[in-house]
Protein backbone atom coordinates (compact mmCIF):
# COMPACT_ATOMS: atom_id res chain seq x y z
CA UNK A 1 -38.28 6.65 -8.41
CA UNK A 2 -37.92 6.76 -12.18
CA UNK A 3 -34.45 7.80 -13.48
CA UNK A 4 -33.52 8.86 -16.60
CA UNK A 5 -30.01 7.25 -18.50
CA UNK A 6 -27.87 9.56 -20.20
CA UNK A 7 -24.17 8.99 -21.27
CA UNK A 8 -21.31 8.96 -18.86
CA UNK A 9 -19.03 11.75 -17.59
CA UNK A 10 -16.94 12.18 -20.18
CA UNK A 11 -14.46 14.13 -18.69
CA UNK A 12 -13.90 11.40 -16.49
CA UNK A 13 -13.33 8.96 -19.01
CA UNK A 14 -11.11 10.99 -20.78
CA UNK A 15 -8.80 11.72 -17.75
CA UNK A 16 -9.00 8.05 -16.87
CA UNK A 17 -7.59 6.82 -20.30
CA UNK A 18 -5.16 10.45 -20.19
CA UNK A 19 -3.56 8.44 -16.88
CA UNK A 20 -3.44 5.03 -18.44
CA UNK A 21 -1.98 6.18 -21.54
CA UNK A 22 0.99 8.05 -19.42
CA UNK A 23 1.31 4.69 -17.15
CA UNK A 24 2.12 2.89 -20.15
CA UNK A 25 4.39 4.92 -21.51
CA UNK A 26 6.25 5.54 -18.25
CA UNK A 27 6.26 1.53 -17.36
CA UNK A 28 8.37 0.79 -20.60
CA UNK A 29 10.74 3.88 -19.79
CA UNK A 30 10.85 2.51 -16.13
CA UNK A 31 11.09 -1.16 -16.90
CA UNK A 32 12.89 -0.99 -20.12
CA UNK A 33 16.32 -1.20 -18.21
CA UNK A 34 15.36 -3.90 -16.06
CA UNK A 35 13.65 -5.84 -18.13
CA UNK A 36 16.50 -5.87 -20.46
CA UNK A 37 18.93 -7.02 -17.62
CA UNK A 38 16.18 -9.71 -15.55
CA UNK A 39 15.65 -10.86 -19.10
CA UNK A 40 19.05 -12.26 -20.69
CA UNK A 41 19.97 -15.38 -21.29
CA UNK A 42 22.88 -17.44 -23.42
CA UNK A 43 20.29 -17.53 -26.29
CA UNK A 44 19.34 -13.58 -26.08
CA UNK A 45 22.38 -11.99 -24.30
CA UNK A 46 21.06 -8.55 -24.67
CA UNK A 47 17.66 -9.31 -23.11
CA UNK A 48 13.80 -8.72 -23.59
CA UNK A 49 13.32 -4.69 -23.31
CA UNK A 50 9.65 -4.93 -23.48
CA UNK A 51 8.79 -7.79 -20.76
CA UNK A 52 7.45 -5.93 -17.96
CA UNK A 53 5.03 -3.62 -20.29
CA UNK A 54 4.03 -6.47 -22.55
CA UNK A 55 2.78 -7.18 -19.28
CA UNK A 56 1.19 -4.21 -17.76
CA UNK A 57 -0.18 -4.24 -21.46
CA UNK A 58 -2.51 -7.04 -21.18
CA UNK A 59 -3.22 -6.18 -17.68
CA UNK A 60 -4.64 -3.01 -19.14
CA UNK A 61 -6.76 -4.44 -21.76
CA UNK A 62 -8.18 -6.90 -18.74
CA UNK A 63 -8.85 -3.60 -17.09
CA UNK A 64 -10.63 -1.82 -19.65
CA UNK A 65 -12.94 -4.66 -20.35
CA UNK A 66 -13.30 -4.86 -16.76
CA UNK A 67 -14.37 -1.36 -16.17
CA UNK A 68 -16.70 -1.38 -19.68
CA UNK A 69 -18.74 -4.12 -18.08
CA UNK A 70 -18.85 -1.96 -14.73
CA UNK A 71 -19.94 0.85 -16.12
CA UNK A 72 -22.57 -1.32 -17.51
CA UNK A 73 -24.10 -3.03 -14.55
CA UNK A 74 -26.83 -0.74 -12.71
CA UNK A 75 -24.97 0.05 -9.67
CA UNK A 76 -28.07 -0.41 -7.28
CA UNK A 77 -27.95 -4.14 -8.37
CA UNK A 78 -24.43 -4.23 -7.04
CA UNK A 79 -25.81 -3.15 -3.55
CA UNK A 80 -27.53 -6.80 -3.41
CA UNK A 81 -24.33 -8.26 -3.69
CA UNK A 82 -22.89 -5.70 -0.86
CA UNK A 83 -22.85 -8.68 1.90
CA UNK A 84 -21.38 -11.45 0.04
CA UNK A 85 -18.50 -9.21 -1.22
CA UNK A 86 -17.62 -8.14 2.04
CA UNK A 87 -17.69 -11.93 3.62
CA UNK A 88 -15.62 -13.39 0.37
CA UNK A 89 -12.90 -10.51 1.41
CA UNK A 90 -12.49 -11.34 4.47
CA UNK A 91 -12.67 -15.01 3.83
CA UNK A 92 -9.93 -14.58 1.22
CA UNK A 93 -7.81 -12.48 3.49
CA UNK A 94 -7.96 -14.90 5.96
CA UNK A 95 -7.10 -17.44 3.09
CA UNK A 96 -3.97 -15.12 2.81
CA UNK A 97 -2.83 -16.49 5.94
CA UNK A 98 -2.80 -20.39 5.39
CA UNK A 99 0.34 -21.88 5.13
CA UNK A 100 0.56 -23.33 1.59
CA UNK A 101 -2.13 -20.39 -0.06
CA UNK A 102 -0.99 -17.69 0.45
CA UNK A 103 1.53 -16.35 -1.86
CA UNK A 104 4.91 -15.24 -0.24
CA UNK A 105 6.84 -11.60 -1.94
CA UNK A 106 9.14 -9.40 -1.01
CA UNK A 107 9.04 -10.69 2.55
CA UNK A 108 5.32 -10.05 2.73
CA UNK A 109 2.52 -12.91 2.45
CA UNK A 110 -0.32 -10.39 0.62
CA UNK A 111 -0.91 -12.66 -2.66
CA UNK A 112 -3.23 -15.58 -3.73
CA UNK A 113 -3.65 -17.80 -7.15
CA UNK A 114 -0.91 -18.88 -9.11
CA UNK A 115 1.57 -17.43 -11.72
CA UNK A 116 0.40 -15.28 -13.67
CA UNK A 117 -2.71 -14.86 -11.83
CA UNK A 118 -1.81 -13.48 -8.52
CA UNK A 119 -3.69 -11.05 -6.77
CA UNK A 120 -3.80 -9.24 -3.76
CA UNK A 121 -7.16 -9.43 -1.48
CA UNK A 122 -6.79 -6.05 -0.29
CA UNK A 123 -6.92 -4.73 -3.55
CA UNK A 124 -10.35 -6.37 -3.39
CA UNK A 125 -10.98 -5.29 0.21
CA UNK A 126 -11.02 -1.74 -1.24
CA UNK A 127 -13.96 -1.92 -3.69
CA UNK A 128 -16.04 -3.95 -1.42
CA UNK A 129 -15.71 -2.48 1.81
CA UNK A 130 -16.82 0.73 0.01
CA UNK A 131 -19.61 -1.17 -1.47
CA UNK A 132 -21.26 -2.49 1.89
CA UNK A 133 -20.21 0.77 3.93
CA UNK A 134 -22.18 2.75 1.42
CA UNK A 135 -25.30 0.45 1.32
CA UNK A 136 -25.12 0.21 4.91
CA UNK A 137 -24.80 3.77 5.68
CA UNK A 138 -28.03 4.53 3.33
CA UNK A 139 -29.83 2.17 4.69
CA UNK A 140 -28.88 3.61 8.52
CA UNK A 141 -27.22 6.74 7.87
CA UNK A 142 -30.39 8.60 10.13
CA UNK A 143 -28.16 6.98 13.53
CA UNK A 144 -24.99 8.62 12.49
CA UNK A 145 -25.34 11.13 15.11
CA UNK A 146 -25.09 8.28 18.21
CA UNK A 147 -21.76 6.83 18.49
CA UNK A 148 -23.14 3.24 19.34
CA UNK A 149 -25.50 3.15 16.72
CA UNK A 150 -24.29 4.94 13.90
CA UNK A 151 -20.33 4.89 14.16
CA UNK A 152 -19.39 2.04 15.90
CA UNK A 153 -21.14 -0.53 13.62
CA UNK A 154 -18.99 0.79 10.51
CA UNK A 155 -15.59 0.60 12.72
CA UNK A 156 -15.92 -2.81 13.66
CA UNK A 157 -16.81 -4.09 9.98
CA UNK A 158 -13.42 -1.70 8.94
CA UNK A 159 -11.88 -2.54 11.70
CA UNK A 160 -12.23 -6.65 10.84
CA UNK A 161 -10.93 -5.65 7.45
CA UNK A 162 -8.20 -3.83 8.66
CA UNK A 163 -6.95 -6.00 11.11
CA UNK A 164 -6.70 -8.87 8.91
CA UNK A 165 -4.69 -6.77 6.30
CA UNK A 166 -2.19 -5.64 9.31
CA UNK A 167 -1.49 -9.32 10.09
CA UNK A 168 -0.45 -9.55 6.42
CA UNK A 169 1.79 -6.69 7.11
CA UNK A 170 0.66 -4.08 5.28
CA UNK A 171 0.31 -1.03 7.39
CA UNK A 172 -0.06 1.66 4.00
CA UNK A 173 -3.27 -0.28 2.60
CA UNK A 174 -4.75 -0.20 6.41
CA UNK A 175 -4.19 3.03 6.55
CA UNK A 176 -5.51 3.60 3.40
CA UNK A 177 -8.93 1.56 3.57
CA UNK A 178 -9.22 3.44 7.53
CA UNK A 179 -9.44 6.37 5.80
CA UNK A 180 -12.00 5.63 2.92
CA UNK A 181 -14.09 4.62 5.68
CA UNK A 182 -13.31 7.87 7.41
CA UNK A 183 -14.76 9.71 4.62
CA UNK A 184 -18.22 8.01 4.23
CA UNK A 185 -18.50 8.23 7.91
CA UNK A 186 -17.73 12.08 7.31
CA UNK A 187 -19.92 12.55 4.37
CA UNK A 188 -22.76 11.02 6.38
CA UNK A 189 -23.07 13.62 8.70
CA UNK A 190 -21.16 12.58 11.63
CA UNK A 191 -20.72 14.64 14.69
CA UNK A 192 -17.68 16.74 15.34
CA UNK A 193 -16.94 15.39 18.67
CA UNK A 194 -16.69 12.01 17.36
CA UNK A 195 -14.96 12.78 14.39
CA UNK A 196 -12.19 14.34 16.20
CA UNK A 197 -12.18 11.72 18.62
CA UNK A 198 -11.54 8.98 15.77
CA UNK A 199 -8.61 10.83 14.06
CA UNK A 200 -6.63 11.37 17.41
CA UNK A 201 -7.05 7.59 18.24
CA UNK A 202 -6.28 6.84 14.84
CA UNK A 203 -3.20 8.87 15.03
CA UNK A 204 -2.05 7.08 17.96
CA UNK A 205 -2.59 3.42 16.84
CA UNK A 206 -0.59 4.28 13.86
CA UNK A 207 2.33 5.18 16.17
CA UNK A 208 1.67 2.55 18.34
CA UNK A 209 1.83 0.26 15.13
CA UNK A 210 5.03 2.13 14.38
CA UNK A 211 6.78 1.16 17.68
CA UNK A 212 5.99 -2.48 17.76
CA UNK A 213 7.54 -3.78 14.44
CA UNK A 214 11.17 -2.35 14.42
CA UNK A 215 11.45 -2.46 11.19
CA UNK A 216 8.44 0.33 10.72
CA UNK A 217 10.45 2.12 13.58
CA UNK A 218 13.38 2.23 11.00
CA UNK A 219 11.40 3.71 8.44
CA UNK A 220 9.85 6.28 10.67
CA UNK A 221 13.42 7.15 11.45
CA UNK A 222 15.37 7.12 7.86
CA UNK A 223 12.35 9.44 6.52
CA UNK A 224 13.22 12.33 9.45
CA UNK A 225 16.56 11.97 8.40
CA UNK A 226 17.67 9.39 5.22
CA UNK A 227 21.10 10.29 5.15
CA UNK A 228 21.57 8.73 8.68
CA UNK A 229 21.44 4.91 7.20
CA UNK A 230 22.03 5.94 3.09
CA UNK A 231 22.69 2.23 2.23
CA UNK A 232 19.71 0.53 3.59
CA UNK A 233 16.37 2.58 5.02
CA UNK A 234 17.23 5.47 4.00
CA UNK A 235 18.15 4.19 0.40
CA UNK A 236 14.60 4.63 -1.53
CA UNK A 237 14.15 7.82 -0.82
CA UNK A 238 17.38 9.14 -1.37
CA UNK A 239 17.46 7.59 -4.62
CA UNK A 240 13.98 9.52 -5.25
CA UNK A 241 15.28 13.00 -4.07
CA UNK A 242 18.66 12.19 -6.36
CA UNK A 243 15.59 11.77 -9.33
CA UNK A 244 13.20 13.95 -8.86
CA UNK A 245 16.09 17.13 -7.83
CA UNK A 246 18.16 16.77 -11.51
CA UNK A 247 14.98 16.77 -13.37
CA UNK A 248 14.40 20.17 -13.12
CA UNK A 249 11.78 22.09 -15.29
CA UNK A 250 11.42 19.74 -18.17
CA UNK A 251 13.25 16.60 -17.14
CA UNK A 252 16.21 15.01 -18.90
CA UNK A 253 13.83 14.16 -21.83
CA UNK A 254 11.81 10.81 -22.03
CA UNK A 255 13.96 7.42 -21.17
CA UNK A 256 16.97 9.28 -20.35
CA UNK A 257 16.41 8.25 -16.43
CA UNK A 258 19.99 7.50 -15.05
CA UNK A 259 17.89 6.61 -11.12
CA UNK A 260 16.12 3.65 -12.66
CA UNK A 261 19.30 1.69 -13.78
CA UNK A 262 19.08 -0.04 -10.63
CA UNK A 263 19.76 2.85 -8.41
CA UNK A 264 15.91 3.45 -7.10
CA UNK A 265 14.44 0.90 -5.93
CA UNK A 266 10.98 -0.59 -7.91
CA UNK A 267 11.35 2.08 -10.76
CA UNK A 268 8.46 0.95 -12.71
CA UNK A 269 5.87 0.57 -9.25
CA UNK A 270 6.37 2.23 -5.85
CA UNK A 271 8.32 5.11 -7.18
CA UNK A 272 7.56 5.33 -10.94
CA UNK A 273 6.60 8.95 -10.11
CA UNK A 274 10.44 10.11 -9.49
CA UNK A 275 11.33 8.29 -12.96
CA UNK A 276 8.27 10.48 -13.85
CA UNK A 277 10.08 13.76 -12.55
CA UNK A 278 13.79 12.98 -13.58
CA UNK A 279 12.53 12.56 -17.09
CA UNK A 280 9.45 14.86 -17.62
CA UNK A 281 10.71 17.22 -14.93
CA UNK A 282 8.16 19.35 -12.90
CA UNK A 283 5.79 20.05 -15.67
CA UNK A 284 5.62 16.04 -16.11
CA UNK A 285 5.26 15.89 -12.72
CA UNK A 286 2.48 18.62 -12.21
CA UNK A 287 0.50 17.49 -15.27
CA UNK A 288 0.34 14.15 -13.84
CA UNK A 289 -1.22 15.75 -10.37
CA UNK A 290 -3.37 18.33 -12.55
CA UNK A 291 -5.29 14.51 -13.59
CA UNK A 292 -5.53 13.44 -10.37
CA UNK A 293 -7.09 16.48 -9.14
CA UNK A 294 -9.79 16.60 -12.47
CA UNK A 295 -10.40 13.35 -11.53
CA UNK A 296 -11.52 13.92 -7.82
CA UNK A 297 -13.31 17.13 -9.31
CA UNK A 298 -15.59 14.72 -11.47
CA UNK A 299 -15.87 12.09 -9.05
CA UNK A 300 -17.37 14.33 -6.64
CA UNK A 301 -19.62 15.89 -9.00
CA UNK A 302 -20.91 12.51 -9.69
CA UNK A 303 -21.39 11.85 -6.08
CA UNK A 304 -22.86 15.13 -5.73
CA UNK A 305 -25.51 14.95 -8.38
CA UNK A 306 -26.27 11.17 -7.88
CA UNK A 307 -29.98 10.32 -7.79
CA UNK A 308 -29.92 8.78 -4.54
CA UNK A 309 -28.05 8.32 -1.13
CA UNK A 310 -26.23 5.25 -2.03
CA UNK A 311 -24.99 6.45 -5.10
CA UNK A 312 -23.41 9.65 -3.18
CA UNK A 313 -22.15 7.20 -1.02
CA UNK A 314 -20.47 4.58 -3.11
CA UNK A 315 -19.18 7.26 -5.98
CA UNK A 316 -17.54 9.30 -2.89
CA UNK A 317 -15.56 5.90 -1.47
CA UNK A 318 -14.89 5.31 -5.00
CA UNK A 319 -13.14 8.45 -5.69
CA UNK A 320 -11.74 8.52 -2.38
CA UNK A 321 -10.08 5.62 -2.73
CA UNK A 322 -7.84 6.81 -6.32
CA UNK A 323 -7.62 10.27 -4.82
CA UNK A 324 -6.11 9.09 -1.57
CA UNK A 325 -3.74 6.62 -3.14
CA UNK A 326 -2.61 8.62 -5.07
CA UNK A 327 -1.60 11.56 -2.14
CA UNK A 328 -0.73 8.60 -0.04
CA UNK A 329 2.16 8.02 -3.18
CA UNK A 330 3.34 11.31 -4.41
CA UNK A 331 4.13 12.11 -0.72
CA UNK A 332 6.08 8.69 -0.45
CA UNK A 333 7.82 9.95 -3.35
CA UNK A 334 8.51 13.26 -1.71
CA UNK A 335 9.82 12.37 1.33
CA UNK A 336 6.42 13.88 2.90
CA UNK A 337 5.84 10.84 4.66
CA UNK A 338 7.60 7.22 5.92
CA UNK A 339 8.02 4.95 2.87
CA UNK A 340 4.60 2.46 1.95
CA UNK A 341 4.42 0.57 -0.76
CA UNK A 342 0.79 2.54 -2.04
CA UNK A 343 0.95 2.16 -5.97
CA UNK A 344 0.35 5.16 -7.95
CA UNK A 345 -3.18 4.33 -9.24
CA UNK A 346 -3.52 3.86 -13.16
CA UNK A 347 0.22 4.69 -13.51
CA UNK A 348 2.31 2.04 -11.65
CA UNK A 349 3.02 -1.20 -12.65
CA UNK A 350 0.64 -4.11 -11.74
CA UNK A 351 -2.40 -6.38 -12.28
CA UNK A 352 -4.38 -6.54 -9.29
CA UNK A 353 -4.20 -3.14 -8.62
CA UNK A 354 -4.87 -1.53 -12.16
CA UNK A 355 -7.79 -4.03 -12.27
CA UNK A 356 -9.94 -3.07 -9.12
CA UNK A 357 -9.38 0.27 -9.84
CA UNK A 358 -10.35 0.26 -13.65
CA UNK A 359 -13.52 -1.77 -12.27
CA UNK A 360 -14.50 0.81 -9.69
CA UNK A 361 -14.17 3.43 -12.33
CA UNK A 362 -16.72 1.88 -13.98
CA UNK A 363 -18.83 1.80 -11.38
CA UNK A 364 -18.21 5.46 -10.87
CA UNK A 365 -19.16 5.93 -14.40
CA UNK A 366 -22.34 3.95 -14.25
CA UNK A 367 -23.55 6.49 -11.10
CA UNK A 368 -22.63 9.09 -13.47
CA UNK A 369 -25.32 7.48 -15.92
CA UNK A 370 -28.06 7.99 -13.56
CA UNK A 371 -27.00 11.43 -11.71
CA UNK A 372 -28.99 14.61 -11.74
CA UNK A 373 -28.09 16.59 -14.71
């Protein structure tokens, strides 16, 4: 089938570039503090204010160049290279695991390359686990109704991801991925009964995951009730709440943050959304989730008018993934759920992450090229 180009969604692009051009401006009134006090030395006593933005800066530019030449590349050649990304990611996720390779942070071995160039596999594990799920549920998707045949093929290539990125640890980006593969299964036309019969399992391996690794217990405990251990798991969040509660309506006015002088914990990443709240206040805060939510609109429109099965597919995992992420992060923030360290897409801090994500939005923004107008 013949289909026509026209120009991308522009609303898209505009609410893409809306969120990087807040993330930019929130990193440097995040960072500014400690990058100033990381940053001094007995030549420059008072420090480098702009180090960790001159950063995200160029990460950004990488990004955008990154997602131009996505949004270039017919996404239907992209399904050829479906199998290869998926056995590179789990080939460099395994890689992750080799004494000597993989990159050590934070207490966490989730990093490969060398400084600067670290990145993290499962950042990569997003983009093409959505990539072969889509091809191969448009290719199969007719079997979705039998458990064996249509279901259980998808869990076990997931699953292979996932398991890998648990032995990392990294139970929020298993989670996460789980549930982008949750959706396509969904959108496919799975049954009910089997739907329902993957979220209750799921539900139960997470708390089975919970129990087994004490510290997660600890986690699951300090977000019922914070105040129980203030000085250790229960310190992030608190921190966030003492943010996110004095900022009111309108916030104490841009850079005026008292929580990111080394009170909260990853200012300018994890929780940049409670420096977002303290200063902005709730309309910062609720302009920032008004974005999110225009950009899930036009992401499902996308997959909704696409020309063809895989594009529905792929531009659905593709918004799932941002949209997720970023409810998987604001509810962090919130004390809504146990503390994970789930970046808030476009906004946080961060190379790897901003990257893949700027890349699949170009991919979403080629589909949008090619969908039924």
């Amino acid at each position: 089938m013949k289909r026509r180009k026209h120009a991308p969604d522009f609303v898209l692009l505009v609410t893409t570039l809306l969120l990087l051009a807040i993330g930019i401006v929130m990193v440097y009134s995040a960072s500014e503090y400690v990058s100033r006090n990381t940053t001094r030395t007995a030549e420059n006593p008072e420090g480098y204010n702009y180090y960790v933005v001159r950063r995200q800066l160029v990460w950004v530019a990488i990004g955008l160049v990154v997602m131009f030449i996505g949004s270039k590349l017919n996404y239907w050649h992209l399904a050829h290279l479906a199998k290869f990304g998926y056995l590179a990611t789990v080939i460099m996720l395994i890689m992750v695991k080799i004494p000597g390779i993989g990159v050590t942070r934070y207490g966490a071995t989730r990093w490969l390359g060398f400084e600067p160039f670290i990145f993290q596999p499962s950042e990569i594990a997003k983009l093409s686990l959505s990539l072969f799920l889509a091809r191969w549920l448009a290719i199969r998707g007719d079997r979705i109704e039998s458990f064996v045949q249509g279901i259980l093929p998808p869990l076990l290539f997931t699953g292979t991801i996932c398991g890998l990125i648990m032995l990392q640890p990294d139970l929020g980006t298993t989670i996460l991925i789980f549930a982008i593969a949750a959706v396509l299964v969904f959108v496919t036309g799975a049954q009910w009964k089997h739907i329902i019969s993957l979220a209750l399992t799921s539900v139960l391996g997470i708390i089975g995951l919970i129990y087994v690794e004490k510290y997660r217990l600890e986690r699951w405990l300090s977000f019922r009730n914070p105040w129980a251990d203030p000085l250790d798991t229960g310190h992030q969040l608190i921190q966030s709440f003492y943010a996110l509660g004095p900022g009111g309506l309108f916030g104490r006015g841009l850079a005026q943050s008292i929580q990111k002088r080394f009170y909260l914990p990853f200012p300018h990443t994890d929780f940049i959304l409670a420096v977002i709240g303290e200063e902005l206040g709730f309309a910062g805060v609720s302009v920032v989730v008004l974005l999110y939510g225009i950009f899930v609109w036009r992401g499902l429109k996308i997959a909704l008018n696409a020309s063809d099965t895989f594009g529905t597919l792929l531009a659905t995992a593709l918004t799932a993934t941002v949209g997720l992420q970023a409810i998987i992060n604001i509810a962090v923030v919130t004390g809504s759920i146990p503390t994970t360290g789930i970046p808030l897409p476009l906004i946080s801090a961060g190379g790897s992450s901003l990257i893949f994500t700027l890349g699949s939005i170009g991919v979403l923004l080629n589909i949008s090229k090619y969908s039924r107008e």
